[in-house]
Protein backbone atom coordinates (compact mmCIF):
# COMPACT_ATOMS: atom_id res chain seq x y z
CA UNK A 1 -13.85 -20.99 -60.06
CA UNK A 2 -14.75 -17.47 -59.38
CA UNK A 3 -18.30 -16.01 -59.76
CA UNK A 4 -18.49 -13.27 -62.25
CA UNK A 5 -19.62 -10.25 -60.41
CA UNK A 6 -21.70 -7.05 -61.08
CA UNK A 7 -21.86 -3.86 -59.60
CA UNK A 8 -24.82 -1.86 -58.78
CA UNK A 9 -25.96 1.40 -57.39
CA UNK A 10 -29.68 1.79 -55.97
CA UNK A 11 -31.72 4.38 -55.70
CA UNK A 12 -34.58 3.51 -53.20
CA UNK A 13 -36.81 5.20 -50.41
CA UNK A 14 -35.44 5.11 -47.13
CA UNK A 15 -38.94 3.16 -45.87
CA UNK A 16 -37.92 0.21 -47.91
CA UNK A 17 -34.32 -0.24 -47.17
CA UNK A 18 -34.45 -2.85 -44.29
CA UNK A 19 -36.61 -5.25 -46.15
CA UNK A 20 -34.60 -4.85 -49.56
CA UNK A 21 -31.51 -5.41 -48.27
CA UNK A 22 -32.98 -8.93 -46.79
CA UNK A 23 -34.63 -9.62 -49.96
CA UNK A 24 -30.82 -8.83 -51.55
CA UNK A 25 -28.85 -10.59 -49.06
CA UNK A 26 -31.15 -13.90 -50.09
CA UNK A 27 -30.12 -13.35 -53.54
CA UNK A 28 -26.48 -13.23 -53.11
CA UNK A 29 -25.65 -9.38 -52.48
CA UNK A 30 -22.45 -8.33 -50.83
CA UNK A 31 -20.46 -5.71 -49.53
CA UNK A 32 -23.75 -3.15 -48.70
CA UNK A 33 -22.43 0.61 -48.80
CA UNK A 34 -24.36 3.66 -48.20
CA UNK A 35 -22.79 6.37 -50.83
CA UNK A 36 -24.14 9.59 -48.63
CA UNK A 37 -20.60 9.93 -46.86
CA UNK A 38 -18.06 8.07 -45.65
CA UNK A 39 -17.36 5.72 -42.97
CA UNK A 40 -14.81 6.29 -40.03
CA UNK A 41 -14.65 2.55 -39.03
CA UNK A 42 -11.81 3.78 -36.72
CA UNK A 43 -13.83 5.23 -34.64
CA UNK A 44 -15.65 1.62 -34.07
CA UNK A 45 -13.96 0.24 -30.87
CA UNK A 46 -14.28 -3.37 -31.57
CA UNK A 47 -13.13 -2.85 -35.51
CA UNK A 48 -10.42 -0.66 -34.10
CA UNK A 49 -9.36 -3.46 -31.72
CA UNK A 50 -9.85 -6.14 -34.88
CA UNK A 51 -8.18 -3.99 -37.70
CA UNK A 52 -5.24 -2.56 -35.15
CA UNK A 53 -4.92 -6.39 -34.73
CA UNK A 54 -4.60 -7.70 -37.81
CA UNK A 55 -2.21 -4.47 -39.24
CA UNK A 56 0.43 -6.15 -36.15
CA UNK A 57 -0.73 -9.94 -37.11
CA UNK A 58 0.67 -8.84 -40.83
CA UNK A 59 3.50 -6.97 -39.36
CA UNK A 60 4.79 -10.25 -36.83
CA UNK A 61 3.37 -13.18 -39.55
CA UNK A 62 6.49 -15.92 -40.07
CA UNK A 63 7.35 -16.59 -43.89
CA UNK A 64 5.04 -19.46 -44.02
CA UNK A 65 2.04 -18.69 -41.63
CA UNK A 66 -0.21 -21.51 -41.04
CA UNK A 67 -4.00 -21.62 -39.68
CA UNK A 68 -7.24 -22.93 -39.39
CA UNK A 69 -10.17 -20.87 -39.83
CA UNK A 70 -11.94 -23.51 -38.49
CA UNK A 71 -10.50 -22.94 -35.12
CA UNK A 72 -11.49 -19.08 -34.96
CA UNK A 73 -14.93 -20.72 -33.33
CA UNK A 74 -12.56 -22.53 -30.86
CA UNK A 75 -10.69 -19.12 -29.62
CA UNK A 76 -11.92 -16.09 -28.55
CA UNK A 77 -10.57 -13.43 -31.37
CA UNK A 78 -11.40 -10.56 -29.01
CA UNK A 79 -9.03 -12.06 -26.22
CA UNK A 80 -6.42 -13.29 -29.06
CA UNK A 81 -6.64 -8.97 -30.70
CA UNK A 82 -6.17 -7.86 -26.70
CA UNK A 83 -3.40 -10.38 -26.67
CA UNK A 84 -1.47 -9.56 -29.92
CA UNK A 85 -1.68 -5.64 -29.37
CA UNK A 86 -0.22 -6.01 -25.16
CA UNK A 87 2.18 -8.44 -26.54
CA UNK A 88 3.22 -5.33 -29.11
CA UNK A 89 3.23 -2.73 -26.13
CA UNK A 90 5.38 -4.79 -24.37
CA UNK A 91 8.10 -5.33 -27.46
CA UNK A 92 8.28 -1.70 -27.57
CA UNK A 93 8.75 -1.63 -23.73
CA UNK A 94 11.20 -4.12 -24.10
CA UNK A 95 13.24 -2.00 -27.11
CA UNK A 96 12.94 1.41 -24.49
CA UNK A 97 14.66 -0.63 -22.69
CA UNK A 98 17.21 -2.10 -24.55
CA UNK A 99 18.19 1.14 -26.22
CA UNK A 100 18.40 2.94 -22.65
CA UNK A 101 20.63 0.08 -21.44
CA UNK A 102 22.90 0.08 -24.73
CA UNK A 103 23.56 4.10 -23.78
CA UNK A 104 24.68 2.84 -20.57
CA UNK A 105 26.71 0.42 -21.76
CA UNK A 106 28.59 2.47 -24.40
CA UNK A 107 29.53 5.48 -21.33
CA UNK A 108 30.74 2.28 -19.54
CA UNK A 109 32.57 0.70 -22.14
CA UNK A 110 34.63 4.75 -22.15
CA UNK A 111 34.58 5.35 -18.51
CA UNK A 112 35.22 1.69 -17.29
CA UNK A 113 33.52 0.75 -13.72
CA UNK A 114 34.51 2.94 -10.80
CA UNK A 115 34.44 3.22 -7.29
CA UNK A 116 31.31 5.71 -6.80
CA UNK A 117 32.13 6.49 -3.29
CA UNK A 118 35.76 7.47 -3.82
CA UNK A 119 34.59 9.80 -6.10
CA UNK A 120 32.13 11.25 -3.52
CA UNK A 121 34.89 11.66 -0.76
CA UNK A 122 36.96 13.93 -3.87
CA UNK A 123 33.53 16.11 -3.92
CA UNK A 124 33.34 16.56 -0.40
CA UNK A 125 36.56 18.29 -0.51
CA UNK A 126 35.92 20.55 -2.93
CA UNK A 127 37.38 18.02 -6.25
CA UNK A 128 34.68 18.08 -8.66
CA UNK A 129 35.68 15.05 -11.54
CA UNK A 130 33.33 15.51 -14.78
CA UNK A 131 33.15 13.22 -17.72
CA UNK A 132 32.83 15.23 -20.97
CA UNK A 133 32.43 14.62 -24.67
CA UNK A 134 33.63 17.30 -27.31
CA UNK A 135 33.68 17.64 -31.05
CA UNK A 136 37.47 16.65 -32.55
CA UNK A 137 37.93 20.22 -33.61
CA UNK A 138 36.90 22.08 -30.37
CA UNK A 139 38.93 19.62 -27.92
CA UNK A 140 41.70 20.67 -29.45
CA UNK A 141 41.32 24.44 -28.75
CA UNK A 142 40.57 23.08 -25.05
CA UNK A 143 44.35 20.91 -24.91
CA UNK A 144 46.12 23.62 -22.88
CA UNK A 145 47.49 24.01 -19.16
CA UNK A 146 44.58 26.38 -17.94
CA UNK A 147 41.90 23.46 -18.74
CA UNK A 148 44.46 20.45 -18.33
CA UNK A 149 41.56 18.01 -19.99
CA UNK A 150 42.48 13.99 -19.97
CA UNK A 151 41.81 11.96 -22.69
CA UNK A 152 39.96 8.80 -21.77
CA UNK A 153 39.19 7.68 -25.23
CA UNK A 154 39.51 9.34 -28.83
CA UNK A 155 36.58 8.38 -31.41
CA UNK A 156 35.98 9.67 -35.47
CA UNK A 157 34.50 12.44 -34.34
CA UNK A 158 33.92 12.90 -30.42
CA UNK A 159 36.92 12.93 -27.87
CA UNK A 160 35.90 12.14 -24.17
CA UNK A 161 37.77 13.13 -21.92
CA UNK A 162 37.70 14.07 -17.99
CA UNK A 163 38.84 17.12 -15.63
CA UNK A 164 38.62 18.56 -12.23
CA UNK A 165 36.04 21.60 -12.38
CA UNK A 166 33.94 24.11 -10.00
CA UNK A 167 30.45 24.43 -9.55
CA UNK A 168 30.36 27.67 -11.38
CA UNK A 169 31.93 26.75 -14.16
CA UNK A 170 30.60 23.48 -15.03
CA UNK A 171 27.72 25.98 -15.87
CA UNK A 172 29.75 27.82 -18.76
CA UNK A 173 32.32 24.87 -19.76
CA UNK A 174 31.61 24.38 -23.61
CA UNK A 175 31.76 20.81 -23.64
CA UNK A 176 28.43 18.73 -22.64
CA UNK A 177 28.68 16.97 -20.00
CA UNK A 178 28.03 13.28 -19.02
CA UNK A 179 26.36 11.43 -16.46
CA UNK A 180 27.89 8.57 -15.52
CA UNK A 181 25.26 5.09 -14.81
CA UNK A 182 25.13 4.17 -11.40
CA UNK A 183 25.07 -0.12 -12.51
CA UNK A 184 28.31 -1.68 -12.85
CA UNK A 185 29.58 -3.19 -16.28
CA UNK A 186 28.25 -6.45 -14.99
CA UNK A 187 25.12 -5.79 -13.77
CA UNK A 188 24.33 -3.78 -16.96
CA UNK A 189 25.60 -6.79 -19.01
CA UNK A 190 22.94 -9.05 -17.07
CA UNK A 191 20.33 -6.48 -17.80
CA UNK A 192 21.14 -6.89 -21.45
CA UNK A 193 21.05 -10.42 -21.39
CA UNK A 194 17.56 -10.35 -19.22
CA UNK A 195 16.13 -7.76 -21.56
CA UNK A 196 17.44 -9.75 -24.85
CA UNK A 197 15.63 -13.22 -23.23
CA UNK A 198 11.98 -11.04 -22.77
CA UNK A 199 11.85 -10.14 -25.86
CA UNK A 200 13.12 -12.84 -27.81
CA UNK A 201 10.29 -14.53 -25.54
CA UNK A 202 7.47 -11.74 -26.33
CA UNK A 203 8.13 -12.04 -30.23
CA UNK A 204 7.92 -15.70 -30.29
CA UNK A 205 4.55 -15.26 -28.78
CA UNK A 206 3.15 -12.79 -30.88
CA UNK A 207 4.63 -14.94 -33.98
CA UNK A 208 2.37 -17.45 -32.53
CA UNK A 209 -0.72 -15.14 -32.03
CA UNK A 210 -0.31 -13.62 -35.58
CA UNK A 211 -0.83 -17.70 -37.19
CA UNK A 212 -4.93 -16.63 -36.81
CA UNK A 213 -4.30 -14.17 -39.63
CA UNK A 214 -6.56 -15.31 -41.56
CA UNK A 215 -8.94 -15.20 -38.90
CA UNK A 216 -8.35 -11.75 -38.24
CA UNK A 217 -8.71 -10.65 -41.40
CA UNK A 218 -12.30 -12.08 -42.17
CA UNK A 219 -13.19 -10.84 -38.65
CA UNK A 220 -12.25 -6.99 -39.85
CA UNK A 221 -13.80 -7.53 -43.37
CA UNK A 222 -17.32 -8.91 -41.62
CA UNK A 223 -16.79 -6.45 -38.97
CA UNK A 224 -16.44 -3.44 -41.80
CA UNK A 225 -19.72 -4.56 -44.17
CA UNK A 226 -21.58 -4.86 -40.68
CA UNK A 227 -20.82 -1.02 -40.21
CA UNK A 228 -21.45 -0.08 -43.47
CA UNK A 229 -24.92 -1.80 -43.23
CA UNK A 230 -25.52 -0.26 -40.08
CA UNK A 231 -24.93 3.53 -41.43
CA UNK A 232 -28.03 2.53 -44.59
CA UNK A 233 -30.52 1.27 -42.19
CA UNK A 234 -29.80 4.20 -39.56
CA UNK A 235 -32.05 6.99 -39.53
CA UNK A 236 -30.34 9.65 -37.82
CA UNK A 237 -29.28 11.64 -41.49
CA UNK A 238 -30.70 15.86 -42.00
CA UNK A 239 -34.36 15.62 -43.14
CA UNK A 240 -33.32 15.81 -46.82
CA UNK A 241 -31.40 12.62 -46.84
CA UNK A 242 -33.64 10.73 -44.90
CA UNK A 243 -36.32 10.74 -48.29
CA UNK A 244 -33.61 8.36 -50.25
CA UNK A 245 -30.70 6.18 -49.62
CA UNK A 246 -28.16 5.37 -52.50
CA UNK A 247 -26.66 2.33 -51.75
CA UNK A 248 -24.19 0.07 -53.68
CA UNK A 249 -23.75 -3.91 -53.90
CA UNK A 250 -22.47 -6.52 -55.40
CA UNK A 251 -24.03 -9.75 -56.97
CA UNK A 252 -23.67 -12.87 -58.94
CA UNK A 253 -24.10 -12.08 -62.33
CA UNK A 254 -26.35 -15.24 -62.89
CA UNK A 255 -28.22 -13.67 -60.31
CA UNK A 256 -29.31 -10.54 -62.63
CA UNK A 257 -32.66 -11.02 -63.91
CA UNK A 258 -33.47 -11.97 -60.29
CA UNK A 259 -32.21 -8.94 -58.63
CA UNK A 260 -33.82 -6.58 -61.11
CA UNK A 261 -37.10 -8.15 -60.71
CA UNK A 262 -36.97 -7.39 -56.91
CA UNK A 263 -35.68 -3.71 -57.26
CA UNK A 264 -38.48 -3.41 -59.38
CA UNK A 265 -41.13 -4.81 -57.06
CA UNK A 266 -39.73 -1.97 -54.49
CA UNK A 267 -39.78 0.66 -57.20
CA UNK A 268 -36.47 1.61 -57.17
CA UNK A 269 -34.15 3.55 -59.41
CA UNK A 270 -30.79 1.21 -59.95
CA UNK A 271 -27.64 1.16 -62.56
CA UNK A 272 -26.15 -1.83 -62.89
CA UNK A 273 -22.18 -1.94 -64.49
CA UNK A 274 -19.54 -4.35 -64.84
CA UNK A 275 -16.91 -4.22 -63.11
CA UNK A 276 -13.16 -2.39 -63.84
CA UNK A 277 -9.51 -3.04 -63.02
CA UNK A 278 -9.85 0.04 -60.02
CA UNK A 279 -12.86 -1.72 -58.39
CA UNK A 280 -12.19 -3.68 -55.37
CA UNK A 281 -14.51 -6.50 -56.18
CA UNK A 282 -15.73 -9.02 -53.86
CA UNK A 283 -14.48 -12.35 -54.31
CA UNK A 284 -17.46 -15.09 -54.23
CA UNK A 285 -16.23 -18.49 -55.08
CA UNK A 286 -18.67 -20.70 -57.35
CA UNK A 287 -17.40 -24.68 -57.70
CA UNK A 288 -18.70 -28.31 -57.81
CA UNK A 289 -20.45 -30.21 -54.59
CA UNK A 290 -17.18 -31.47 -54.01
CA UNK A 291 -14.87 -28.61 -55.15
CA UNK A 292 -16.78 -26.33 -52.82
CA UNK A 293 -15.50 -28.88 -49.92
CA UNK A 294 -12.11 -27.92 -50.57
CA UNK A 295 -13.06 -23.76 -50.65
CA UNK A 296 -12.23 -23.09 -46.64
CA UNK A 297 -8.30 -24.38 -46.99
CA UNK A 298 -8.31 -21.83 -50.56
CA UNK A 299 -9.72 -19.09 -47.87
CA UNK A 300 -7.32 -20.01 -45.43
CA UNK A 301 -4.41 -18.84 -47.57
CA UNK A 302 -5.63 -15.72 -49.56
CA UNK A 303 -8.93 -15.58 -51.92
CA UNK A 304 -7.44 -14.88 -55.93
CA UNK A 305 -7.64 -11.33 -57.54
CA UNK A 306 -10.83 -10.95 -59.37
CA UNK A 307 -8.83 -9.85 -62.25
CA UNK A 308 -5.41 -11.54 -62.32
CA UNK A 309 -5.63 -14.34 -60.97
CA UNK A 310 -6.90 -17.90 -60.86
CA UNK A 311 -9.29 -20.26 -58.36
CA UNK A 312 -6.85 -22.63 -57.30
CA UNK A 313 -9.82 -24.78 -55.47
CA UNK A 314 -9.89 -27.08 -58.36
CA UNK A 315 -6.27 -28.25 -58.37
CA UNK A 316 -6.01 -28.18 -54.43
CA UNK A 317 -9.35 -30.93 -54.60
CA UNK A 318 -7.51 -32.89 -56.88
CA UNK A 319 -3.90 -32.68 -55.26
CA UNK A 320 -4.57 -32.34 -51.84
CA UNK A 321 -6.16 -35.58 -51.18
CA UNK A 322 -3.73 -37.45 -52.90
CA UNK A 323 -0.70 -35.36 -51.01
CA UNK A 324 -3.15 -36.29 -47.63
CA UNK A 325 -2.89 -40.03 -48.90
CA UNK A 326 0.55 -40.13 -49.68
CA UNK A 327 1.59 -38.34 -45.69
CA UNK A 328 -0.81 -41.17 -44.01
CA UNK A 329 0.58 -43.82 -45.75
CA UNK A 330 4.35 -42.65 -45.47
CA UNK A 331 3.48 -42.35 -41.75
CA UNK A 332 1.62 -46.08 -41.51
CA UNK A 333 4.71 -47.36 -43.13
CA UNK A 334 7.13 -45.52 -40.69
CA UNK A 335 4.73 -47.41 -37.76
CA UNK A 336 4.60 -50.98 -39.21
């Protein structure tokens, strides 16, 4: 089940912060914020590595992602965020590619392969050959003796088309004019094929990476109320702010009367409110001895909504085993 939580905002001197919050954190207190200004976590390398991570991990996940938090002490999530964001550098590498090779492919498919240094022998005696594409309307204004233009190939909207032309006016000729790629069909058709191979190979392996989502996220999260404790305890605010600190937490509401009697052994001013519907309220998860076994495979998939939705940690105890039970023995019975 979930624990019910309260909010509360703290008024205390800035000489007693460090040893509240520990007194605080003993008692159950989460998600520390100092309320002076706000944070720019972004500008954090390692949460910008973590959070830039994840955002990709999200954006790559497979429809039925599947990890063990357990593991994240078995990898190192620093390597595994350098690995997921190169591995994203390199799919958009990859899709430069691709769409640069497409182009090619498409003035190919038009043009057709040609022999490059027949068409340099033309030049050399003064037979300039230009590949063109025009509007529909204006090629038609261009179909006349004085221009002589052949069609090569006749689209919705574009004709291309060919001609011989001079230096000087290539310069003022209305169409636009084409370069030709130097690759022939084939080769360009391998270089598809290569190019389709890396990066059906570099999304399988970020598919891969992104199955520590989970991981990634609680990294970010610890990562983000690490900062945000770091900015109360810091003393580097104008003279003015440095006298107080308002700070806001979070706590288990059968943790109340306790937390009020240590705010008041520090002398602090403090509002304490139940939560609403806009608040993003920490989740803290409050079950059995033996419930509370089954809590990390609850984590692994998504904590519940404060508001809308239930702890599922009960049902997964109960079913869980027996689904475990009913695998081993299928399995034992497949071996005898």
């Amino acid at each position: 089940m979930k624990a019910r939580m309260k909010k509360i905002e703290i008024l205390c001197p800035q000489t007693t912060v460090k040893p509240l919050l520990n007194e605080l954190r003993d008692l159950e207190c989460l998600h520390f914020e100092a309320l002076e200004e706000d944070i720019k976590f972004l500008e954090n390398p390692d949460y910008k590595l973590f959070h830039g991570a994840y955002q990709l991990a999200v954006k790559n996940q497979t429809e039925s992602p599947t990890t063990l938090s357990g593991d994240a002490q078995e990898i190192n999530l620093t390597e595994h965020s350098k690995l997921i964001i190169a591995l994203e550098e390199e799919l958009k590498i990859l899709d430069s590619k691709l769409k640069k090779n497409s182009q090619k492919l498409f003035l190919k498919g038009i043009w057709g392969d040609y022999d490059l240094n027949k068409w340099k022998r033309l030049e050399a005696v003064g037979m300039k050959l230009k590949f063109f594409r025009l509007a529909k309307s204006q090629f038609e204004k261009l179909n006349n003796e004085e221009v002589q233009p052949i069609l090569i190939k006749e689209e919705k909207e574009n004709y291309y088309f060919a001609r011989i032309i001079s230096e000087e006016e290539l310069d003022t000729f209305a169409a636009e004019a084409l370069s030709m790629p130097l690759e022939s069909l084939a080769v360009l058709e391998q270089e598809k094929a290569q190019l389709n191979a890396h990066l059906a190979k570099a999304q399988n392996e970020i598919k891969a990476a992104s199955l520590y989502l989970a991981d990634l996220k609680k990294q970010t999260l610890s990562l983000q109320d690490k900062l945000k404790e770091e900015r109360i305890l810091e003393s580097s605010y104008p003279l003015e702010k440095l006298k107080t600190k308002h700070l806001k937490c979070w706590f288990n509401d059968l943790n109340e009367e306790l937390v009020q009697q240590k705010l008041n052994e520090y002398h602090c001013a403090y509002k304490i409110s139940s939560p609403s519907s806009s608040d993003p309220v920490p989740i803290l998860l409050s079950n059995n001895k033996f419930n509370k076994l089954f809590e990390p495979i609850t984590e692994i998939f998504q904590l519940p909504h404060y508001f809308f939705e239930f702890d599922l940690t009960p049902f997964i105890a109960v079913f869980y085993p027996i689904l475990f039970a009913y695998c081993l023995a299928t399995r034992a019975m497949d071996l005898s």
